[in-house]
Protein backbone atom coordinates (compact mmCIF):
# COMPACT_ATOMS: atom_id res chain seq x y z
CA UNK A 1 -9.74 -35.00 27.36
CA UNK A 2 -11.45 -33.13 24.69
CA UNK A 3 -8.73 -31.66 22.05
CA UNK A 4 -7.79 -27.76 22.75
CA UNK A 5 -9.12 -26.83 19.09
CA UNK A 6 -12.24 -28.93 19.22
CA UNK A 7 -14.53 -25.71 20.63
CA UNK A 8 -12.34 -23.46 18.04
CA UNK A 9 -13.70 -25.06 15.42
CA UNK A 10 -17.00 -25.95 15.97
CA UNK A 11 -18.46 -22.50 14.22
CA UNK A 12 -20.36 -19.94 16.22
CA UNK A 13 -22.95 -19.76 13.53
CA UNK A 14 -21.72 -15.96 12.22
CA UNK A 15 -19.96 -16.44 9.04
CA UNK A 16 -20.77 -18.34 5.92
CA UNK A 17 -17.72 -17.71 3.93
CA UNK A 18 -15.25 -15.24 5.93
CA UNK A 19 -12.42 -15.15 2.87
CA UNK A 20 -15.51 -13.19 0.84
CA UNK A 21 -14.09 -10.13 3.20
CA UNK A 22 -10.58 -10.31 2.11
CA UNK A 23 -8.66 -7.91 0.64
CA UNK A 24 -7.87 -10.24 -2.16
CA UNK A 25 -11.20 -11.62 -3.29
CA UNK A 26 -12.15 -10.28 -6.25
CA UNK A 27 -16.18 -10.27 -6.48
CA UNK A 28 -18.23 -10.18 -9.65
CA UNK A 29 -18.91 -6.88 -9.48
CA UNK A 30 -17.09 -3.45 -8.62
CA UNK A 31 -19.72 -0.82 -6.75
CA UNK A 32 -18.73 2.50 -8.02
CA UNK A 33 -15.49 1.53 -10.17
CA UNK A 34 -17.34 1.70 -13.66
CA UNK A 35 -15.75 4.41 -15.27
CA UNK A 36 -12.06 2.92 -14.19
CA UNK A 37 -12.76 -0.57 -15.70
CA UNK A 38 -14.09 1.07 -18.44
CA UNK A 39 -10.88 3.32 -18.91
CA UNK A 40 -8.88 0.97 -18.13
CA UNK A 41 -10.74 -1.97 -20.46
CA UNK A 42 -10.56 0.80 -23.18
CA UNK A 43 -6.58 0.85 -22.82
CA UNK A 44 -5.91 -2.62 -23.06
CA UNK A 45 -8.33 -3.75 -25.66
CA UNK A 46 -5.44 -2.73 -27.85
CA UNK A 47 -3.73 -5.85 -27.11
CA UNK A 48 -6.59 -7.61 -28.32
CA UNK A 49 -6.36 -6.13 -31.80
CA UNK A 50 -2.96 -6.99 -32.07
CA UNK A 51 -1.81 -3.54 -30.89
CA UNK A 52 0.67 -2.25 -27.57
CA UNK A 53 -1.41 -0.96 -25.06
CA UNK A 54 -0.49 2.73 -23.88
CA UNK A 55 1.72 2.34 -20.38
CA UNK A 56 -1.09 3.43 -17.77
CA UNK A 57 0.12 5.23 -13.96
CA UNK A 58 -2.88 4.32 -11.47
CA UNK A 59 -2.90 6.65 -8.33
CA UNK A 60 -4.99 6.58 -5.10
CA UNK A 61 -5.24 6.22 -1.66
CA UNK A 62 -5.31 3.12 0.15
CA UNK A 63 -8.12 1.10 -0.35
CA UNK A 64 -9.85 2.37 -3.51
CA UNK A 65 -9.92 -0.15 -5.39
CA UNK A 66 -7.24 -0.15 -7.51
CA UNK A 67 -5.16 -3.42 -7.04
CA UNK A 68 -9.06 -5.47 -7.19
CA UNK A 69 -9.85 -2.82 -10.56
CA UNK A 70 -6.92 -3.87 -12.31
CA UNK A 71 -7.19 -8.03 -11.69
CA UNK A 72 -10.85 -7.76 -12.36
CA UNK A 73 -10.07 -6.08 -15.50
CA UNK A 74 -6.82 -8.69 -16.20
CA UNK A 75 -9.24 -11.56 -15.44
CA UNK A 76 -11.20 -10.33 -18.49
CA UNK A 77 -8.77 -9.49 -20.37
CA UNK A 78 -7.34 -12.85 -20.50
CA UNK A 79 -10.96 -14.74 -20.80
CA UNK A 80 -10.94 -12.48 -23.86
CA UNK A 81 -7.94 -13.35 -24.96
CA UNK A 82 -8.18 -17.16 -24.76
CA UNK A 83 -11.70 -16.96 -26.70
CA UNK A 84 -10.25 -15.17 -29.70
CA UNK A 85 -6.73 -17.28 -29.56
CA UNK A 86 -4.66 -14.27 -28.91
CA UNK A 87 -1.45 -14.47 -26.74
CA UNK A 88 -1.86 -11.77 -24.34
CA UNK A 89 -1.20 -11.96 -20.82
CA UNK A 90 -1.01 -9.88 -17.60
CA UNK A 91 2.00 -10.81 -14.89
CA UNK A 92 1.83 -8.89 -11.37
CA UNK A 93 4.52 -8.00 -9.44
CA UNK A 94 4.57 -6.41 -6.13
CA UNK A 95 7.10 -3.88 -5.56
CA UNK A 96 7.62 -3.97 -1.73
CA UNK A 97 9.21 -7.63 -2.02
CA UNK A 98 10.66 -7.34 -6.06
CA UNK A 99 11.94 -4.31 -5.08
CA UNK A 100 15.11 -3.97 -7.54
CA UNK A 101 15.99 -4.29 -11.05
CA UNK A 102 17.86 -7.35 -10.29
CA UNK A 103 14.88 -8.87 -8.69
CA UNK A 104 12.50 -7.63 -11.29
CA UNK A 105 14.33 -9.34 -14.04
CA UNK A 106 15.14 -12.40 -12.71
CA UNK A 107 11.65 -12.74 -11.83
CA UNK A 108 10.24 -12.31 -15.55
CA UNK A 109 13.15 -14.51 -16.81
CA UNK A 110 11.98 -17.38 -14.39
CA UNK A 111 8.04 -16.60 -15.97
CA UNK A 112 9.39 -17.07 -19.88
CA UNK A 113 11.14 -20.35 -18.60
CA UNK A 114 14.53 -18.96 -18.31
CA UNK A 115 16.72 -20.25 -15.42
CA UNK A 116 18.21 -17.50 -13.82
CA UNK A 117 19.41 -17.09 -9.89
CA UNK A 118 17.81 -14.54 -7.78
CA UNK A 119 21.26 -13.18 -7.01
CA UNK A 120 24.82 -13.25 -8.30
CA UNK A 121 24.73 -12.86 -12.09
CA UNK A 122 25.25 -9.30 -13.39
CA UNK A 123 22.24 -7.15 -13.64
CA UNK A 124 22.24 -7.18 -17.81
CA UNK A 125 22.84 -10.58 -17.98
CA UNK A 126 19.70 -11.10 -16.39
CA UNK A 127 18.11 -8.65 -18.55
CA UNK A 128 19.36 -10.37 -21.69
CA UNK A 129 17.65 -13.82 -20.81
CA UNK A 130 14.84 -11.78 -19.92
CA UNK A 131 14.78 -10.86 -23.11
CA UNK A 132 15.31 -13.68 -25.02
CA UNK A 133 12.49 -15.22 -22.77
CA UNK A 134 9.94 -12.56 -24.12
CA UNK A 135 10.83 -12.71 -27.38
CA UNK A 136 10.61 -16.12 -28.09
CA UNK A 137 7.34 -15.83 -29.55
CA UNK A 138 4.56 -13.58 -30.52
CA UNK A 139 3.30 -11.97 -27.58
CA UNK A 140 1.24 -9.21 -25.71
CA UNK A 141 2.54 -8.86 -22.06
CA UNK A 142 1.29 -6.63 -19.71
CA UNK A 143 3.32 -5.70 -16.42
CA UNK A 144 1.45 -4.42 -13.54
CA UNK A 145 3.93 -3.43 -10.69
CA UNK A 146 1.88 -2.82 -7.59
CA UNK A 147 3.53 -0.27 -5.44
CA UNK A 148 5.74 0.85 -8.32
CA UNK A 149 6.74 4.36 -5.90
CA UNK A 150 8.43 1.62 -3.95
CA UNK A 151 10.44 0.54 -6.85
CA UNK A 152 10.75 3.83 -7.92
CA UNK A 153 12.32 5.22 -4.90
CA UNK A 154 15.32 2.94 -5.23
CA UNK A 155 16.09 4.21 -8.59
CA UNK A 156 14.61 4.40 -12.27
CA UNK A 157 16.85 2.04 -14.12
CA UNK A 158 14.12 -0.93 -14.07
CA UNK A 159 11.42 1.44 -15.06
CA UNK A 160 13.32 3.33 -18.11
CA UNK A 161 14.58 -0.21 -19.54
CA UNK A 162 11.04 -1.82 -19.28
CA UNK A 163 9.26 1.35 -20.80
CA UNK A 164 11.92 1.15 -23.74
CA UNK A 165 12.13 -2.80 -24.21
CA UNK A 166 9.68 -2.55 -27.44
CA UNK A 167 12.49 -1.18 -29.22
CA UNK A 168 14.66 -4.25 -28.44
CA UNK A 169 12.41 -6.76 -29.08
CA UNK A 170 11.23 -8.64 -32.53
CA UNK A 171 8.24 -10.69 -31.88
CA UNK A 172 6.76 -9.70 -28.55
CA UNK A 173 5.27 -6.14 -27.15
CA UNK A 174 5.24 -5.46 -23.52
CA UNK A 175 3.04 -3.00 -21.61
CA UNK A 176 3.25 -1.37 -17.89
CA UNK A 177 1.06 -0.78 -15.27
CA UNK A 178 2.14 1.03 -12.31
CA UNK A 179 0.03 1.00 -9.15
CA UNK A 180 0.82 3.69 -6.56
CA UNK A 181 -0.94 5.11 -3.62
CA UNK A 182 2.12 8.36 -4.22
CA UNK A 183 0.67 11.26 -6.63
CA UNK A 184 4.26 12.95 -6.77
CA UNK A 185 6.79 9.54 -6.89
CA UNK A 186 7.47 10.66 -10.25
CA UNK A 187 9.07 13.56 -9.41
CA UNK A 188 11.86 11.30 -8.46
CA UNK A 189 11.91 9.65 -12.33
CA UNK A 190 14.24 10.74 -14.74
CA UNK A 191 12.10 12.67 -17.32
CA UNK A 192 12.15 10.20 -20.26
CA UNK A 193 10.96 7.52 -17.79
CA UNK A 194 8.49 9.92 -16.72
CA UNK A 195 6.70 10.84 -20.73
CA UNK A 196 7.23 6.93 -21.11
CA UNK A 197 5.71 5.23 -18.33
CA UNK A 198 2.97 7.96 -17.76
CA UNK A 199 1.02 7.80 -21.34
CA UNK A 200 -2.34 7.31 -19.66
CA UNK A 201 -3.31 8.10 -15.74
CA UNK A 202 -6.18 6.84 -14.34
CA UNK A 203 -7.51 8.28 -10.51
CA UNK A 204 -9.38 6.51 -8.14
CA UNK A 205 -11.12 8.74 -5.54
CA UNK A 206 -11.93 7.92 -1.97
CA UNK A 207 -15.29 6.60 -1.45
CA UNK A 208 -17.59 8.24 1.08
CA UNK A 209 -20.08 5.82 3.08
CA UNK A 210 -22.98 5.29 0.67
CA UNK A 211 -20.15 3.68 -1.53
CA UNK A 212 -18.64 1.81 1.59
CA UNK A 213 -22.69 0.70 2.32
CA UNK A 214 -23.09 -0.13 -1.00
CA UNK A 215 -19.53 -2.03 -1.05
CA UNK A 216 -20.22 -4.04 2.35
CA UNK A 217 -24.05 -5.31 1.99
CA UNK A 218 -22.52 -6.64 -1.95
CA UNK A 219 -20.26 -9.28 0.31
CA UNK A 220 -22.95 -9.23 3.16
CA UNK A 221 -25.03 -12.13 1.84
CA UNK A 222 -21.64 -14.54 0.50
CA UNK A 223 -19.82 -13.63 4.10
CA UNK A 224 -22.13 -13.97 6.85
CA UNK A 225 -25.39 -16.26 7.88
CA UNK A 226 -28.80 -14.91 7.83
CA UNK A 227 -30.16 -12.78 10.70
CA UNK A 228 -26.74 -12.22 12.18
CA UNK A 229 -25.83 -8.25 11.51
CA UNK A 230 -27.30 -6.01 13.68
CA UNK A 231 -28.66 -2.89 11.79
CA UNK A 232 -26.01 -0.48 12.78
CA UNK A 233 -23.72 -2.87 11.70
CA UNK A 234 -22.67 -2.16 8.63
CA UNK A 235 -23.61 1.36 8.79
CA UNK A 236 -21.37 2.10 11.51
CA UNK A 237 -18.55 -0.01 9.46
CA UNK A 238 -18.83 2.48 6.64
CA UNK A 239 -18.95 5.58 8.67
CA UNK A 240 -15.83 4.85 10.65
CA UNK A 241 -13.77 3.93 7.79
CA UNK A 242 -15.07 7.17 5.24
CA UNK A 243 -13.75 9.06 8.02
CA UNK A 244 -10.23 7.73 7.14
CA UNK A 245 -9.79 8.94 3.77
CA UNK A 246 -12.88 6.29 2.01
CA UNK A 247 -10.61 2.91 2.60
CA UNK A 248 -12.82 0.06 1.34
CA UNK A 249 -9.79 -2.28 3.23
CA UNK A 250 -10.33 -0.65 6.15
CA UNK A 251 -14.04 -0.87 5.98
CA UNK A 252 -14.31 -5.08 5.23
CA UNK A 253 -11.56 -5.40 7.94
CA UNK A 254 -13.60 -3.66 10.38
CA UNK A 255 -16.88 -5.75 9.52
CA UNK A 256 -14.90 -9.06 9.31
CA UNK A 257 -12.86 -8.03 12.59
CA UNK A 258 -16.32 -7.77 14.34
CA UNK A 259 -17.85 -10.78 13.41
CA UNK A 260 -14.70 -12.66 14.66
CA UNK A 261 -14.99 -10.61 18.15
CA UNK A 262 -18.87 -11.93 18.12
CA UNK A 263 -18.23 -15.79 17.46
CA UNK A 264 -15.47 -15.75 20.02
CA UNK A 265 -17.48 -14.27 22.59
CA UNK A 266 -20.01 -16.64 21.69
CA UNK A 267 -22.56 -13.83 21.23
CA UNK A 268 -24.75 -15.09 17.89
CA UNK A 269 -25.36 -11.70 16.51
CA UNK A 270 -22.69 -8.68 15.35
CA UNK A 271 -23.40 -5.85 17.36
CA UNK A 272 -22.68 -2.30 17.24
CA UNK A 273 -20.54 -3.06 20.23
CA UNK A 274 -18.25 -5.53 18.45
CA UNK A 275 -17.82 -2.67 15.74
CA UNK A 276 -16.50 -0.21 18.04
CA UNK A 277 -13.74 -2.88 20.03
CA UNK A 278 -13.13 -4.54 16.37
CA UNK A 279 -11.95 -0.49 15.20
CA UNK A 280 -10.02 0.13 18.51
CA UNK A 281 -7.75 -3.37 17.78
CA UNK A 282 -7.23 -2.83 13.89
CA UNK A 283 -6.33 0.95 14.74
CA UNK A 284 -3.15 -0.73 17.21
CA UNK A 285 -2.68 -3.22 14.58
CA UNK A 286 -2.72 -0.64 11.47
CA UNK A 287 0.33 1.73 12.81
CA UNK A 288 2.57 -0.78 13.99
CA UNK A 289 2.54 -2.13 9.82
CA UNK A 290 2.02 1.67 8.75
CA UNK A 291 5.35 2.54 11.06
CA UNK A 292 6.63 -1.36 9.90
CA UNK A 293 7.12 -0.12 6.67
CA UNK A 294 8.19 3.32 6.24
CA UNK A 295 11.44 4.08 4.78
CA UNK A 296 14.47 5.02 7.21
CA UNK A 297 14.44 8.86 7.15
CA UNK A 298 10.93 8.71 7.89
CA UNK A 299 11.85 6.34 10.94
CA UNK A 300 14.13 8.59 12.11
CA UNK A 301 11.52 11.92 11.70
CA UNK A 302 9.23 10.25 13.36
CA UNK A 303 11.43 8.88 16.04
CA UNK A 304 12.86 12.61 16.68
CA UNK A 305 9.19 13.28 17.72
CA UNK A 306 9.24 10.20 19.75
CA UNK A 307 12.30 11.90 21.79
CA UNK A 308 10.74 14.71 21.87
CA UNK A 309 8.02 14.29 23.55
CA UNK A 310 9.68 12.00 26.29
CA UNK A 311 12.21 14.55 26.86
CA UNK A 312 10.25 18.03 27.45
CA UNK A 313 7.38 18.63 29.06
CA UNK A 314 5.28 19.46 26.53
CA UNK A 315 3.27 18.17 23.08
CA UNK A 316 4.26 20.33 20.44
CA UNK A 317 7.40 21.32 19.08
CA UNK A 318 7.95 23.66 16.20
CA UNK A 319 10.16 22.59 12.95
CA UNK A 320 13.01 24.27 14.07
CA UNK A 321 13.03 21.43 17.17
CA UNK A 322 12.36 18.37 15.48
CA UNK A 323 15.11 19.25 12.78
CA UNK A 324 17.66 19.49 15.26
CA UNK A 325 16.79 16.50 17.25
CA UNK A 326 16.75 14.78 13.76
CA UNK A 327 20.13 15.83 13.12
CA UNK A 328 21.38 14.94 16.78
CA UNK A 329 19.91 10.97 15.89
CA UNK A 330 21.72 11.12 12.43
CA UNK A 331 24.50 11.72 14.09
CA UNK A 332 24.42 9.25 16.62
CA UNK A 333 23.43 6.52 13.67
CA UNK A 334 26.76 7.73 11.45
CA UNK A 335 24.26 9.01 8.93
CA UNK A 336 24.31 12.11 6.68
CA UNK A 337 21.24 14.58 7.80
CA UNK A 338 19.34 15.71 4.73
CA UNK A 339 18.12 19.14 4.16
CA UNK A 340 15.63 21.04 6.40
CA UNK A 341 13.31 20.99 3.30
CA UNK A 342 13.65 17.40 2.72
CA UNK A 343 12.70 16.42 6.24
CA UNK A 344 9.86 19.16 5.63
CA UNK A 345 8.95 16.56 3.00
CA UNK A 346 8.38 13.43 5.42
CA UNK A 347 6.91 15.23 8.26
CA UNK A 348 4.29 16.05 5.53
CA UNK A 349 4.00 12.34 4.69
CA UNK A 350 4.08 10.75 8.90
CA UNK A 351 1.07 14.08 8.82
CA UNK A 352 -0.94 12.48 6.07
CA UNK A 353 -0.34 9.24 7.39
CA UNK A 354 -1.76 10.01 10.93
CA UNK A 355 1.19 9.44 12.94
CA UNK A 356 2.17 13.04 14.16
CA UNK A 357 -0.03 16.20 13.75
CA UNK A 358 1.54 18.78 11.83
CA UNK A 359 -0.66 22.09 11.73
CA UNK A 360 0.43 26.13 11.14
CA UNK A 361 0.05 28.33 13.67
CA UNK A 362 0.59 32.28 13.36
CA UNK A 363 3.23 33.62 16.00
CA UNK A 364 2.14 37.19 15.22
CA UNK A 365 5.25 39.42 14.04
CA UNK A 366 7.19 36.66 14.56
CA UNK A 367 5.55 34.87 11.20
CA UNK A 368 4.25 31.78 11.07
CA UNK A 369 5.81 28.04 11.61
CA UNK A 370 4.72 24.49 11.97
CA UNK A 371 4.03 22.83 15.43
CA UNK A 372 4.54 19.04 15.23
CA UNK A 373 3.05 16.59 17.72
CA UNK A 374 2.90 12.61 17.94
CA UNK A 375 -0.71 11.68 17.00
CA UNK A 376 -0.58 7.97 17.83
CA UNK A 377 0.63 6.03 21.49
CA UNK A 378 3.85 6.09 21.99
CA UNK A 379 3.79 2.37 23.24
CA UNK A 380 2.41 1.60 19.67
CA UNK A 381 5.45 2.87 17.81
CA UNK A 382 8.39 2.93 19.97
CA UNK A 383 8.62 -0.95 19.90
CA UNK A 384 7.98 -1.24 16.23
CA UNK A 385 10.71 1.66 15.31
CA UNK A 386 13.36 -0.48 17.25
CA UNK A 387 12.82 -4.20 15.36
CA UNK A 388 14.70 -2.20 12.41
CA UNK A 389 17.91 -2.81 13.56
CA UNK A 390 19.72 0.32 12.18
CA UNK A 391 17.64 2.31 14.71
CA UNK A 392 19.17 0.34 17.76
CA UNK A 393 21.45 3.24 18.85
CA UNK A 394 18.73 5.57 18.74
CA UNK A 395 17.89 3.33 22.25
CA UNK A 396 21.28 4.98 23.86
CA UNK A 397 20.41 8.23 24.08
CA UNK A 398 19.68 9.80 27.34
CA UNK A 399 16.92 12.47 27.67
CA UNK A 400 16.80 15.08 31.01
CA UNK A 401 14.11 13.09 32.30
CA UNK A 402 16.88 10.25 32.67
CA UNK A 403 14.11 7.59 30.69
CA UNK A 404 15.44 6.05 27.25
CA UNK A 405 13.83 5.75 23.86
């Protein structure tokens, strides 16, 4: 009997080198990024001369480059560095999974060859061998934290004591980069923090689809075998994702997505076809980790919609109804409901995310409010909403219609 994996593996003849549409790849060259990785290479040449680099804030959307723009930029950097004999050096951190101060510092302790736990010391302990790490020698260390409004939103206290470490230390200098899709996360930083850590800002801007073109025939040739894109291939690729806010992601998961549709089907060409059915299953896969990841409050906004919409019969429900179902779920969870305005605030964020519709709508002498409707399946959220545990009682409550959320 022939093994189960033998016709898996066989290769249907469509890709070359499949990892080349990653995310994570880095290529040789950046299509439309030049005057970032010059700004940014013009920054951090100071730590070439010897110098501390300003602390640089990167914002953008989603998939504009700015995670590849700053390790194609650190690549050089360090090439640089190990030409001239300078000790300068780039460590990244991600600030979805080091997501505390504790974590932070343990993390760069471990890096300078300190031995610290990952819990259970105090938090300036850590920070101490941290420091002592650092400081062993003459150094230039630059700190990119990926995500940093993640970080950021738990509290400032790793931020302000990394922006002011220079003063502490004698031998070494250390730098920050902060990566964050968020244009108003500082808002939440304590103003020193905020001067500090914001000395230089550099914006990455959507790109429309000649950029996403440009972007998907540079990996074209690495990624897939000759003769086997069909001409509105790519196109199409580029067209769909500009018309969610210019993500280059979205646009090499869309043409990698297809390609794998084509070699299972056995087809031996990517079709315009495989474009369209590649887009429908990354748009399922895309809100359950969109929803995946959203902080509680907005979980339980977006679940009041969820209710909602199950329990009247009707789309749209103004402010004033999604408020009070909000508070009616807070109160079933034993939580504290925040402020009308506040939950203003995340139905603003679930609205530029795509998962309700939020739009204005004039109600004559009456003024003016904002209708609120869910904007993805329900079947795509509701089961993703209840793997976080602390939304489990949200299950028990009954709507007229007698059904369950």
């Amino acid at each position: 009997m022939d093994n189960l994996f033998e016709g898996l593996i066989s290769g249907g003849g469509i890709f070359a080198n499949k990892e080349v549409l990653r995310p994570t790849y880095i290529p040789e060259k950046l299509p439309h990024r030049t005057e970032q990785i010059k700004g940014l290479a013009d920054i951090l040449s100071a730590a070439l001369k010897g110098e501390t680099p300003s602390n640089i804030l990167i914002y953008g959307k989603t998939g504009t480059g700015k995670t590849s723009t700053v390790k194609y930029v650190s690549n050089e950097l360090e090439e640089m560095a190990r030409k001239r004999g300078s000790n300068c050096s780039l460590l990244y951190i991600n600030s979805e999974v080091f997501d505390t101060q504790y974590r932070i510092f343990a993390y760069l302790a471990r890096v300078f060859n300190k031995r610290v736990p990952m819990i259970g010391w105090p938090t300036d302990m850590v920070y101490s061998e941290f420091k002592k790490g650092i400081d062993a020698e003459e150094r230039c260390v630059i700190v990119v934290l990926d995500e940093v409004d993640k970080l950021a939103s738990k509290g400032d206290e790793a931020l302000y004591n990394l922006s002011r470490i220079n003063g502490e230390l004698n031998n070494a200098r250390v730098s920050l980069i902060g990566i964050s899709n968020d244009l108003t996360f500082t808002d939440l930083l304590d103003p020193r923090v905020q001067s500090s850590l914001g000395e230089e800002e550099i914006i990455f801007s959507p790109y429309n689809a000649e950029q996403l073109k440009d972007i998907l025939y540079a990996r074209v040739e690495k990624a897939f075998n000759d003769s086997v894109l069909g001409d509105a291939v790519i196109p199409l690729c580029a067209a769909l994702a500009a018309s969610e806010h210019g993500d280059a992601r979205r646009a090499l998961d869309l043409l990698r997505v297809s390609g794998e549709i084509a070699e299972r089907s056995g087809s031996k060409k990517v079709s315009e076809e495989h474009v369209r059915l590649a887009s429908e299953k990354l748009e399922v896969n895309r809100v359950a980790e969109v929803v995946k990841t959203l902080p509680l409050q907005s979980k339980i906004v977006l679940s009041s919609v969820l209710v909602l919409s199950r329990e009247r019969n009707k789309r749209r429900f103004s402010s004033g109804e999604v408020y009070n179902m909000y508070r009616k779920l807070c109160n079933q969870l034993g939580m504290d409901a925040l402020t009308q305005r506040r939950v203003t605030d995340f139905v603003s964020e679930l609205d530029i995310l795509g998962l309700i519709n939020a739009v204005i709508v004039s109600r004559g002498r009456y003024g003016r409010t904002k209708e609120i409707s869910l904007s993805v399946p329900e079947e795509s959220v509701q089961p993703v909403l209840l793997e976080d545990y602390k939304l489990k009682a949200i299950s028990s409550i009954r709507v007229r219609t007698q059904m369950t959320f």
